[in-house]
Structure formats: C-alpha cells, structure tokens
ModelCIF file with pLDDT and N, C-alpha, C, O atoms, coordinates in Angstrom:
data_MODEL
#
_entry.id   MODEL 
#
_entity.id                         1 
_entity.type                       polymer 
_entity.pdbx_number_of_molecules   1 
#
_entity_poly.entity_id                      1 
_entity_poly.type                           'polypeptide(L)' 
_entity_poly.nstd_linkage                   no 
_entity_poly.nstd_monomer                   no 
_entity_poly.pdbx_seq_one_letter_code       
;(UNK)(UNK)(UNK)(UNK)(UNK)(UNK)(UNK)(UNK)(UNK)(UNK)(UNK)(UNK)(UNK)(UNK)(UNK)(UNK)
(UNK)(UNK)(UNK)(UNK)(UNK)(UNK)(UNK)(UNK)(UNK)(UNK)(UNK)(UNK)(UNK)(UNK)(UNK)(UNK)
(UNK)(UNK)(UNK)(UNK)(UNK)(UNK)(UNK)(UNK)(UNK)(UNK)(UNK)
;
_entity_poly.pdbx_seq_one_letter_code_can   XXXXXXXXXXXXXXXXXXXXXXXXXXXXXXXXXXXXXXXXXXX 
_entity_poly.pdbx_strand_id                 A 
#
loop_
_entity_poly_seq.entity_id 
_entity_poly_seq.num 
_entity_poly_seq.mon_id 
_entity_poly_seq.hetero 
1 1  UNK n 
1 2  UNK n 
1 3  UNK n 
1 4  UNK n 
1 5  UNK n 
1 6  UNK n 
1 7  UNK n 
1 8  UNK n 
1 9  UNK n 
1 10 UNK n 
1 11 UNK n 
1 12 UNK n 
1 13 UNK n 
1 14 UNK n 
1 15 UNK n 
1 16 UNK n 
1 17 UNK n 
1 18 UNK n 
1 19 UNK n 
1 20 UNK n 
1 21 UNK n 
1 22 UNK n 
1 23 UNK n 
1 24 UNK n 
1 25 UNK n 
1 26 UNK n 
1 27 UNK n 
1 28 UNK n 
1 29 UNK n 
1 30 UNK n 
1 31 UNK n 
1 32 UNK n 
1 33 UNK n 
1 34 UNK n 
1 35 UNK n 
1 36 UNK n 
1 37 UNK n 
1 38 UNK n 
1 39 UNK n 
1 40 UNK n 
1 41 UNK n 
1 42 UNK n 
1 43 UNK n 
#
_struct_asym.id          A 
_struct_asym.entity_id   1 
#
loop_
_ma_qa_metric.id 
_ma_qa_metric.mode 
_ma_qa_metric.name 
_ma_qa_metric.software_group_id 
_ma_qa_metric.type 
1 global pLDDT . pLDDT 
2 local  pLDDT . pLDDT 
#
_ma_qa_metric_global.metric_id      1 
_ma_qa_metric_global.metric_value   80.60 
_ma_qa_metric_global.model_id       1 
_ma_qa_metric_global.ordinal_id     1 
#
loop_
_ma_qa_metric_local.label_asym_id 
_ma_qa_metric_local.label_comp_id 
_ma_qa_metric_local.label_seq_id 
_ma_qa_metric_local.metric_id 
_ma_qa_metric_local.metric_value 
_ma_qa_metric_local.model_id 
_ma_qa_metric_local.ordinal_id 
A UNK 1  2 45.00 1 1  
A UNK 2  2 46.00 1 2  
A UNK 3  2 46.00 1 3  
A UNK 4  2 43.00 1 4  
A UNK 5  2 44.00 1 5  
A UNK 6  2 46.00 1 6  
A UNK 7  2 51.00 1 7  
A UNK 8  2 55.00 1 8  
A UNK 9  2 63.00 1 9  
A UNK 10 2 68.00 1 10 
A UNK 11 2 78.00 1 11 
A UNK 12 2 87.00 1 12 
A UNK 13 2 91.00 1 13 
A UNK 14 2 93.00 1 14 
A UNK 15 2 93.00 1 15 
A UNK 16 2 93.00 1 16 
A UNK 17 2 94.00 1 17 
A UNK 18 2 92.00 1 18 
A UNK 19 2 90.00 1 19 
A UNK 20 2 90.00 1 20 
A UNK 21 2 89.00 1 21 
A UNK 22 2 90.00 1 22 
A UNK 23 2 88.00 1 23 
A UNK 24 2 83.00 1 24 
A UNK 25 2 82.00 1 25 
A UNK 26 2 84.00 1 26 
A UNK 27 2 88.00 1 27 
A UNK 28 2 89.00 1 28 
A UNK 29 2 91.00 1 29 
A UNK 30 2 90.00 1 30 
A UNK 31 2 89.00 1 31 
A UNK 32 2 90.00 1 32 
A UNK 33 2 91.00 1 33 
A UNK 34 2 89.00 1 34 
A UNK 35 2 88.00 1 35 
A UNK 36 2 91.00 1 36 
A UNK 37 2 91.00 1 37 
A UNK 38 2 91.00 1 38 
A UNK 39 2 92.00 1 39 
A UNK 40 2 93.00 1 40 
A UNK 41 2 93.00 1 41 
A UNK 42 2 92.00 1 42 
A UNK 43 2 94.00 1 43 
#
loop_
_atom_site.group_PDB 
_atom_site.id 
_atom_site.type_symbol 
_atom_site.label_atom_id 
_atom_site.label_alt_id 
_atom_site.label_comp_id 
_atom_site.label_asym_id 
_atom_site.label_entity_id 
_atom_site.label_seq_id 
_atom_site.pdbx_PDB_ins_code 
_atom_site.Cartn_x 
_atom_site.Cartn_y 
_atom_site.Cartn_z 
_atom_site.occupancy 
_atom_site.B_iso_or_equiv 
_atom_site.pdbx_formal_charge 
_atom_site.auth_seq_id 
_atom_site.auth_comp_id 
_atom_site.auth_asym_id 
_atom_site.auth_atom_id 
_atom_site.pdbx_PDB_model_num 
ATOM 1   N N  . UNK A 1 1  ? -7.276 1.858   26.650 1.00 45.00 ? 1  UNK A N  1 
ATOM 2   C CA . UNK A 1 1  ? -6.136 1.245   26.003 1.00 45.00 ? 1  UNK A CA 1 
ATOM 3   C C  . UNK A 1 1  ? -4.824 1.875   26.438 1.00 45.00 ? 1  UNK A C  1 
ATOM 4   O O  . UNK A 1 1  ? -3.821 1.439   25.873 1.00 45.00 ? 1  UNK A O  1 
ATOM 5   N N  . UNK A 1 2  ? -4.660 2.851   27.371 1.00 46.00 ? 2  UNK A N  1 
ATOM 6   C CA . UNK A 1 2  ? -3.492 3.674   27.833 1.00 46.00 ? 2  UNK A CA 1 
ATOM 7   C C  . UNK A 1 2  ? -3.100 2.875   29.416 1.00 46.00 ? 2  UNK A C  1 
ATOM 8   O O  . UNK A 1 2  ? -4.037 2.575   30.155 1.00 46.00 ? 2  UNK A O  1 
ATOM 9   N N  . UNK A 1 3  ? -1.962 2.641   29.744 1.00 46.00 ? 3  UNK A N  1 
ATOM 10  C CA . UNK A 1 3  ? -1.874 2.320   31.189 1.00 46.00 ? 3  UNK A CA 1 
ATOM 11  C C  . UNK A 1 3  ? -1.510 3.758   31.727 1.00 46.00 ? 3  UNK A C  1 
ATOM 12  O O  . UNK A 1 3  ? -1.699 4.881   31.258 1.00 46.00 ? 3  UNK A O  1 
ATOM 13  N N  . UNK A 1 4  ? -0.914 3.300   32.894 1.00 43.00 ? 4  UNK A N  1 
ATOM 14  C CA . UNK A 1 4  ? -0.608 4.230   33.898 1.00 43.00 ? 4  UNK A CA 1 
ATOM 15  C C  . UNK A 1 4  ? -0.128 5.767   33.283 1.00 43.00 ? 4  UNK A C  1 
ATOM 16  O O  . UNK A 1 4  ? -0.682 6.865   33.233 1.00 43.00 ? 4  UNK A O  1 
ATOM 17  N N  . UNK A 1 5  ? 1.407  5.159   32.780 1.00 44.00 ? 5  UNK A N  1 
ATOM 18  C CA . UNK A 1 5  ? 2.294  5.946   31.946 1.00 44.00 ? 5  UNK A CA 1 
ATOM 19  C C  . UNK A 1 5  ? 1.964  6.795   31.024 1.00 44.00 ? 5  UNK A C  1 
ATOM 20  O O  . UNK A 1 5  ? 2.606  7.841   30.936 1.00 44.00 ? 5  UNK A O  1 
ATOM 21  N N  . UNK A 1 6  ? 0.927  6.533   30.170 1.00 46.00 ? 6  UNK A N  1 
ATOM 22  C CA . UNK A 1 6  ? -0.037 6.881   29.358 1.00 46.00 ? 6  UNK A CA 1 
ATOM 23  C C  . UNK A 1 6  ? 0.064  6.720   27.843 1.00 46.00 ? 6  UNK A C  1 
ATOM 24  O O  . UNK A 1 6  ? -0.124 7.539   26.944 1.00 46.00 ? 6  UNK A O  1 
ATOM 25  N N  . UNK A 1 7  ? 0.406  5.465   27.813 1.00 51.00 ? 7  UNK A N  1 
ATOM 26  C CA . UNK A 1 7  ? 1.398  4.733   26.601 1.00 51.00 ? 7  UNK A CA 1 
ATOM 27  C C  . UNK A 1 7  ? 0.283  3.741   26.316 1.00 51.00 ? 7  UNK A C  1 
ATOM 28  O O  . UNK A 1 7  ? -0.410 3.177   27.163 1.00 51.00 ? 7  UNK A O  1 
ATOM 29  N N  . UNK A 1 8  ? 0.189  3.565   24.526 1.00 55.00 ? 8  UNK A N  1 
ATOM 30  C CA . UNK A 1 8  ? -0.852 2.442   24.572 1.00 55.00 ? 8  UNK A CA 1 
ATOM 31  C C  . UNK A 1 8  ? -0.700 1.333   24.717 1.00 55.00 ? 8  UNK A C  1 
ATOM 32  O O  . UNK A 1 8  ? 0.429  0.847   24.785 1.00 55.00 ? 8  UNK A O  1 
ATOM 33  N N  . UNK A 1 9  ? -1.776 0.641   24.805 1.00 63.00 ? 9  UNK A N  1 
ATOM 34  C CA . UNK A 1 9  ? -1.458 -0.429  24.636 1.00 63.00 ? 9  UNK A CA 1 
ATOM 35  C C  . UNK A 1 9  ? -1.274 -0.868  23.381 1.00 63.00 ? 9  UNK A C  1 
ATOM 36  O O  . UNK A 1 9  ? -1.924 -0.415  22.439 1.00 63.00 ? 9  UNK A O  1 
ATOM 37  N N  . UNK A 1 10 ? 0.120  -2.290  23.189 1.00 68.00 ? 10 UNK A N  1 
ATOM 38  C CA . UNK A 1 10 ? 0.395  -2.722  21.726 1.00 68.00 ? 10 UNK A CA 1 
ATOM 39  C C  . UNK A 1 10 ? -0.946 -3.956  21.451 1.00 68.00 ? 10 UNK A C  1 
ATOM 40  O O  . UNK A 1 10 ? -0.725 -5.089  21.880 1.00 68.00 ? 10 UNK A O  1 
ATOM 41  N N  . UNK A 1 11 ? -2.077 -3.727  20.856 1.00 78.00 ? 11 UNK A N  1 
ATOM 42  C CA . UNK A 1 11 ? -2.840 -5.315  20.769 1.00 78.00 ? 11 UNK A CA 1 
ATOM 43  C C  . UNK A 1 11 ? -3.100 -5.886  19.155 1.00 78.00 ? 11 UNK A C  1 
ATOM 44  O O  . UNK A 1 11 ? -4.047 -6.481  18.641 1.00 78.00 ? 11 UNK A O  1 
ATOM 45  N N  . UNK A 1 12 ? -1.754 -5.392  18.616 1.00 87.00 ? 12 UNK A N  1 
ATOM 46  C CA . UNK A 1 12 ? -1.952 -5.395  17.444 1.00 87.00 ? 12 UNK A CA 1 
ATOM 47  C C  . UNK A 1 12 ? -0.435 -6.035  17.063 1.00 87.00 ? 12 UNK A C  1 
ATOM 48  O O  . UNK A 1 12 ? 0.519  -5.379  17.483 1.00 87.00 ? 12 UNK A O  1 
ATOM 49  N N  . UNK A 1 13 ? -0.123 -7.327  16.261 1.00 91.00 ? 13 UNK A N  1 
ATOM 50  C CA . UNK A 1 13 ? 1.138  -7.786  15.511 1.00 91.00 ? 13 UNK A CA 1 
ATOM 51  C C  . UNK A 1 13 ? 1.525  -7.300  14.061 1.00 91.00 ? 13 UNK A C  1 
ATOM 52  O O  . UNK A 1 13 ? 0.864  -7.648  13.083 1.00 91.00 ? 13 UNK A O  1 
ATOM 53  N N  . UNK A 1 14 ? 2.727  -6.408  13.963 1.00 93.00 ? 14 UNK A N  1 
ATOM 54  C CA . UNK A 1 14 ? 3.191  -6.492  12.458 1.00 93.00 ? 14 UNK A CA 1 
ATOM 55  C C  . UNK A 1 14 ? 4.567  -7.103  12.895 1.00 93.00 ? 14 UNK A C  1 
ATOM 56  O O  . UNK A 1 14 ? 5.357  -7.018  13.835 1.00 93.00 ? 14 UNK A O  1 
ATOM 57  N N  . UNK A 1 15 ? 4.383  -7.967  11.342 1.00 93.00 ? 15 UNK A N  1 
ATOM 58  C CA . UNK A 1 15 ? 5.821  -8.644  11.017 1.00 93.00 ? 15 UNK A CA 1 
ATOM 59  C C  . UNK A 1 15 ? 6.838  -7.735  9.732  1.00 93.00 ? 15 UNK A C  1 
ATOM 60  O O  . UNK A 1 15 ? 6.294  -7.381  8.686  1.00 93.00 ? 15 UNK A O  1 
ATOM 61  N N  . UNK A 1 16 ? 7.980  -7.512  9.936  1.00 93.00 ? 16 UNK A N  1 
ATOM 62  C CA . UNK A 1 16 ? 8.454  -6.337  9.005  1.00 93.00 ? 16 UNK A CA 1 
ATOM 63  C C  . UNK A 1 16 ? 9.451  -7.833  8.117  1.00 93.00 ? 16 UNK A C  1 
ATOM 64  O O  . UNK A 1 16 ? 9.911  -8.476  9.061  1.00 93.00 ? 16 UNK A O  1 
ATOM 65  N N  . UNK A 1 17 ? 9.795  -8.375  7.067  1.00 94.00 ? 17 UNK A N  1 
ATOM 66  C CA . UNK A 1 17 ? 10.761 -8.580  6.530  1.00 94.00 ? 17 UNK A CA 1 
ATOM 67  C C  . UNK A 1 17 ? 12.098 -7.347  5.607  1.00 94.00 ? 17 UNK A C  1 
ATOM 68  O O  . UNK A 1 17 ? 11.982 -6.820  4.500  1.00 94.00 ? 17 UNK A O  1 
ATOM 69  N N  . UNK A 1 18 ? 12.862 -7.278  6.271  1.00 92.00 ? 18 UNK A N  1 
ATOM 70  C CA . UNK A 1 18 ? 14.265 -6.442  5.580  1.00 92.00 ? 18 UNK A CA 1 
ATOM 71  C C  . UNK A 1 18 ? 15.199 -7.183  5.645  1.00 92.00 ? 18 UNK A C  1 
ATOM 72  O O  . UNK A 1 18 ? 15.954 -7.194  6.617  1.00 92.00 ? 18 UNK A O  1 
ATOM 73  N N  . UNK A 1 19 ? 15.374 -8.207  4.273  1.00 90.00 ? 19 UNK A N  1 
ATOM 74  C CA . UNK A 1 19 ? 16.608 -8.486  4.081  1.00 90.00 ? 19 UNK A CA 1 
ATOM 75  C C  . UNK A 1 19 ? 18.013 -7.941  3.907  1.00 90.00 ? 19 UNK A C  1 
ATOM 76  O O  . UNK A 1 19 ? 19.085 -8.338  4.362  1.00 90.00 ? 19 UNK A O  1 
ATOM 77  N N  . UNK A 1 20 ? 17.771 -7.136  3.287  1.00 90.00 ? 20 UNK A N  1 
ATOM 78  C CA . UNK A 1 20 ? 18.707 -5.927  3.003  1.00 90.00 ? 20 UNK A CA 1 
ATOM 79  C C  . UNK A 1 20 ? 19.159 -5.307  4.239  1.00 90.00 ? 20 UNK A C  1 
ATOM 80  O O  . UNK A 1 20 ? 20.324 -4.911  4.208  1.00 90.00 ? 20 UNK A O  1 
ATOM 81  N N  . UNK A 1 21 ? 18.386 -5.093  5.534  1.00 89.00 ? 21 UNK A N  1 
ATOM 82  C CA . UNK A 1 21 ? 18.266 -4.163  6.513  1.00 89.00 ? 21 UNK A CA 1 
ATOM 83  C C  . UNK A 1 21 ? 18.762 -2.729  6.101  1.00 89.00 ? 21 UNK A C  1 
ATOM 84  O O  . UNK A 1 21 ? 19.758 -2.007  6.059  1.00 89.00 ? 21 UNK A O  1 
ATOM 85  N N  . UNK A 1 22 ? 17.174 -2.797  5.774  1.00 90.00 ? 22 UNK A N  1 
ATOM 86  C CA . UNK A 1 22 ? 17.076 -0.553  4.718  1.00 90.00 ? 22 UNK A CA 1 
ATOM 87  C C  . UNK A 1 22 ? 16.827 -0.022  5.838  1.00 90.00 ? 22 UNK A C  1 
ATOM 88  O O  . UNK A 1 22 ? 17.367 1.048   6.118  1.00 90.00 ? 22 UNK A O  1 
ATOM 89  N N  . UNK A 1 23 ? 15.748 -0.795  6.940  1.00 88.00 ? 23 UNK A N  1 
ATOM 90  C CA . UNK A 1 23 ? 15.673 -0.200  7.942  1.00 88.00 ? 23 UNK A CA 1 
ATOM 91  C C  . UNK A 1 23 ? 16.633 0.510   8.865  1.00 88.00 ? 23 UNK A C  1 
ATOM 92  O O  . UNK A 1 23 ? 17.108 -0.215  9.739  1.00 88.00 ? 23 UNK A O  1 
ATOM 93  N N  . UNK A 1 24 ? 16.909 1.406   8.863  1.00 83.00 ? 24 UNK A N  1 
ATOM 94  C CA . UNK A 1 24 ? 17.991 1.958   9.815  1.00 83.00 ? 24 UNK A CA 1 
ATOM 95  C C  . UNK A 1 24 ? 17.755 2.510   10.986 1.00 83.00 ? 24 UNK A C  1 
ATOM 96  O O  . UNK A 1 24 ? 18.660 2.649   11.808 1.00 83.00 ? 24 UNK A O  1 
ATOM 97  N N  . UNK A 1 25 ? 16.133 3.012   11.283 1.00 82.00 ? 25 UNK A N  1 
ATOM 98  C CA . UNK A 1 25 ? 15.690 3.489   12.351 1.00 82.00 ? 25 UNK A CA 1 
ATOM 99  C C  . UNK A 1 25 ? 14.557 2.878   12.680 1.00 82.00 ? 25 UNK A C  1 
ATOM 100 O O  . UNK A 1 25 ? 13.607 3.389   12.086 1.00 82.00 ? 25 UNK A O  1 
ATOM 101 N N  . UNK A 1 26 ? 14.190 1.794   13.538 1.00 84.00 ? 26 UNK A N  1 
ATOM 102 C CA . UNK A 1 26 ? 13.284 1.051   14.151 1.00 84.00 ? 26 UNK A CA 1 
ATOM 103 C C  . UNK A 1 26 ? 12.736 2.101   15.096 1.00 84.00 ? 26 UNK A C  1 
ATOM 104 O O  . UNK A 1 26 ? 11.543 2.393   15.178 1.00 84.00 ? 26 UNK A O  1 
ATOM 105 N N  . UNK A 1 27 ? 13.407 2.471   15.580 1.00 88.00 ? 27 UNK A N  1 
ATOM 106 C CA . UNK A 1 27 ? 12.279 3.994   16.353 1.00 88.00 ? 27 UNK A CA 1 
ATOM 107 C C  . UNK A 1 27 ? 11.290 4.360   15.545 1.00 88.00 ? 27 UNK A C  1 
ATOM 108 O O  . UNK A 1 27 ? 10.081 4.445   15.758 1.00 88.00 ? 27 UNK A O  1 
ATOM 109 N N  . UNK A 1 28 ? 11.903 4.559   14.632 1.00 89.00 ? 28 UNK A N  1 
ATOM 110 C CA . UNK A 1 28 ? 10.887 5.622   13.836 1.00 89.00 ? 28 UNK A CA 1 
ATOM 111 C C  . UNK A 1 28 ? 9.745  4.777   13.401 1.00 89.00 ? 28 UNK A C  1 
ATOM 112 O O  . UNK A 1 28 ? 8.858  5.568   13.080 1.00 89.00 ? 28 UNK A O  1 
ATOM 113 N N  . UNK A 1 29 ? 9.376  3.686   13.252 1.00 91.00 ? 29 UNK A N  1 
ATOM 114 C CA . UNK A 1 29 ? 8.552  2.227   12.782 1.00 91.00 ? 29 UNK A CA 1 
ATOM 115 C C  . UNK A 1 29 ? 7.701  2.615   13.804 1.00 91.00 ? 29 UNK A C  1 
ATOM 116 O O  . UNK A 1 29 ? 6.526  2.928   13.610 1.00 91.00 ? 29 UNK A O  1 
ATOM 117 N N  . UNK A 1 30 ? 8.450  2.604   15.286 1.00 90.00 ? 30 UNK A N  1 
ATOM 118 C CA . UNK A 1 30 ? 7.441  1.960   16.287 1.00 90.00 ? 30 UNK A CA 1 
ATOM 119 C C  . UNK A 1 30 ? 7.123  3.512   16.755 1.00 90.00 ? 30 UNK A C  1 
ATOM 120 O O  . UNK A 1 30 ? 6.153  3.420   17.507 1.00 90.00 ? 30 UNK A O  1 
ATOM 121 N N  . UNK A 1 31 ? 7.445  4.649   16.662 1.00 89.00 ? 31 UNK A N  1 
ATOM 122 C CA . UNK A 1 31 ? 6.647  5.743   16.444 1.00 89.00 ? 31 UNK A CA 1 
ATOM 123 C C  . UNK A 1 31 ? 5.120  6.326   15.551 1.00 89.00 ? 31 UNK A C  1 
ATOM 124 O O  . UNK A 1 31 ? 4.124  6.991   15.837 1.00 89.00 ? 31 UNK A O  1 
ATOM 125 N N  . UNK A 1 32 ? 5.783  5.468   14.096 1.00 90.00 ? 32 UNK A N  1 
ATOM 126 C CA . UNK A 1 32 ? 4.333  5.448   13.513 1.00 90.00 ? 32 UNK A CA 1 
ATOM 127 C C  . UNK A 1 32 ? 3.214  4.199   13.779 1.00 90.00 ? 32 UNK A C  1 
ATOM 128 O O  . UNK A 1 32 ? 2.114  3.999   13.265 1.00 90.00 ? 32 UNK A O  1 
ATOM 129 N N  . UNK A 1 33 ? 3.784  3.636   14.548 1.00 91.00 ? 33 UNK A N  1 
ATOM 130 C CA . UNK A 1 33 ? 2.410  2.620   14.671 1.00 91.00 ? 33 UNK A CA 1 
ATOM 131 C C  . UNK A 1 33 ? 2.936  2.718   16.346 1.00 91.00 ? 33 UNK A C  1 
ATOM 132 O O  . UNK A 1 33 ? 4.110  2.359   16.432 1.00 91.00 ? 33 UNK A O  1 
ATOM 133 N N  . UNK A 1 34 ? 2.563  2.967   17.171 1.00 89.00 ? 34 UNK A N  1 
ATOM 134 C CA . UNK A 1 34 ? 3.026  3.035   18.780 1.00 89.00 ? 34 UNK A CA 1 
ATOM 135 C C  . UNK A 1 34 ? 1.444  1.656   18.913 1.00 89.00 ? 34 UNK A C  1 
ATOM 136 O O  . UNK A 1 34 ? 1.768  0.762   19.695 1.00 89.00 ? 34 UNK A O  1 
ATOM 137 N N  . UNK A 1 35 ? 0.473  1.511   18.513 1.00 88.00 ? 35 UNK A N  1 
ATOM 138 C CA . UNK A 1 35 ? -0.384 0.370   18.488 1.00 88.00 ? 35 UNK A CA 1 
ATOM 139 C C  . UNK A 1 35 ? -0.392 -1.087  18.421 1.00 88.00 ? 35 UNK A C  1 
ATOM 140 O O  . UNK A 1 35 ? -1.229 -1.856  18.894 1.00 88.00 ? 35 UNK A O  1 
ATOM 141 N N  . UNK A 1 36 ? 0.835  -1.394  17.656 1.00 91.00 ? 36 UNK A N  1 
ATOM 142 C CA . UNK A 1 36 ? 1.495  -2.884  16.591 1.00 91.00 ? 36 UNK A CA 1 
ATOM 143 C C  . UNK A 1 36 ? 2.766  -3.086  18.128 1.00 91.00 ? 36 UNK A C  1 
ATOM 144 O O  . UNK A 1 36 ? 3.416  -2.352  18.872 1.00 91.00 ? 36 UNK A O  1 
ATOM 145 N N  . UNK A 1 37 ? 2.547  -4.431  17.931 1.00 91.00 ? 37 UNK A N  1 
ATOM 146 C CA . UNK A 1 37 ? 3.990  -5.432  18.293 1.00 91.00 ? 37 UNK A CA 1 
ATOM 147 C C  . UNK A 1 37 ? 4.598  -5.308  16.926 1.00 91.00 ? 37 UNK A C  1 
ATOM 148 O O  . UNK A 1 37 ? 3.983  -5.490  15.875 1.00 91.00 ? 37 UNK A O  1 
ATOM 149 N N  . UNK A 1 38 ? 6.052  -4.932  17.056 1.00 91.00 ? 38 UNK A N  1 
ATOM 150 C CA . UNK A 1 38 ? 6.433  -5.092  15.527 1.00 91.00 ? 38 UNK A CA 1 
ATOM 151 C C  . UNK A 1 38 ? 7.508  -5.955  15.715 1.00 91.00 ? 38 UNK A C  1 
ATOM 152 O O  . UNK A 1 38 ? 8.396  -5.588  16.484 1.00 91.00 ? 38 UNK A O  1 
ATOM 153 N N  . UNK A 1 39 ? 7.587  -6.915  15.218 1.00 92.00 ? 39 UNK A N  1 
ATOM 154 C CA . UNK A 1 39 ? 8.656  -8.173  15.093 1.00 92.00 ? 39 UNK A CA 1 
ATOM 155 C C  . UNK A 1 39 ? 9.676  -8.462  13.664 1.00 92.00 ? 39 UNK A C  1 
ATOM 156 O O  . UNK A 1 39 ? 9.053  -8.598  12.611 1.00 92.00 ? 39 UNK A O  1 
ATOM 157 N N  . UNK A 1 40 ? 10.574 -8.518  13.626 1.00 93.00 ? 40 UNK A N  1 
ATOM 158 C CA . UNK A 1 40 ? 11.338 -8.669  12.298 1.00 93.00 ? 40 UNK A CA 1 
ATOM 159 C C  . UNK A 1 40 ? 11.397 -9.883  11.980 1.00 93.00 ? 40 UNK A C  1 
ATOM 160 O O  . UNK A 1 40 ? 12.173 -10.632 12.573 1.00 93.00 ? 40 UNK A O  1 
ATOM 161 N N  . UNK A 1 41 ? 10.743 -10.241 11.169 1.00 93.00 ? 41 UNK A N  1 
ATOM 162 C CA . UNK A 1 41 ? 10.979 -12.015 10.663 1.00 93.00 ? 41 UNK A CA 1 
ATOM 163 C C  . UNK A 1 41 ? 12.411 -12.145 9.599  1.00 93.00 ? 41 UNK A C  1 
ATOM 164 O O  . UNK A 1 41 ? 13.015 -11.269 8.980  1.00 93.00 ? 41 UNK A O  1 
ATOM 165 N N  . UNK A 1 42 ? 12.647 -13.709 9.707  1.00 92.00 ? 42 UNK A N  1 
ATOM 166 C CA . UNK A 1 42 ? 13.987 -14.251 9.081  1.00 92.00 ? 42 UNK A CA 1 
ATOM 167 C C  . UNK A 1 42 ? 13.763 -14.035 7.653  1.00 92.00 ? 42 UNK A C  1 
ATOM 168 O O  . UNK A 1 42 ? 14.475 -13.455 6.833  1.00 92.00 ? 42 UNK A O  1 
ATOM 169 N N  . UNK A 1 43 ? 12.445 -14.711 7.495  1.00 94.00 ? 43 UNK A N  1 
ATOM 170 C CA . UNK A 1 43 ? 12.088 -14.505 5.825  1.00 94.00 ? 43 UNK A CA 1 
ATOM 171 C C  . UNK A 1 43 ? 10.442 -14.310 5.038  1.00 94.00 ? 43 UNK A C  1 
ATOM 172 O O  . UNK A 1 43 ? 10.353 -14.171 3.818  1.00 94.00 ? 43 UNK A O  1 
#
C-alpha cells in the first residue's frame, strides 16, 4: 500500500461537513488519517 516515496496509499473516502469552518488546520486531519481521501462537503 506504500509507493515509491513511501507514502500510502489513500483507498479510503471521508467526507468532513464544517459549516462553521472550526477546522483551521486540514493538515492536521490528513495527518491523522494519511489512509482517507478527505473531501469537505457543502452540506
């Protein structure tokens, strides 16, 4: 599941809703799940 780089592969979708946008650090999201596509939905 690692390529070259030695980065995994993403074969996994999360959808995050933040209306508010509390989120302030999307790094830090895709640090704890480095596994997930993480996508921000409208609603």
């Amino acid at each position: 599941k690692t390529d070259a780089e030695g980065s995994q592969t993403k074969d996994k979708t999360m959808l995050i809703y933040d209306g508010s946008a509390i989120l302030k650090n999307q790094k830090l999201v895709e640090q704890h799940f480095p596994e997930y596509k993480i996508t921000y939905a409208k609603s």
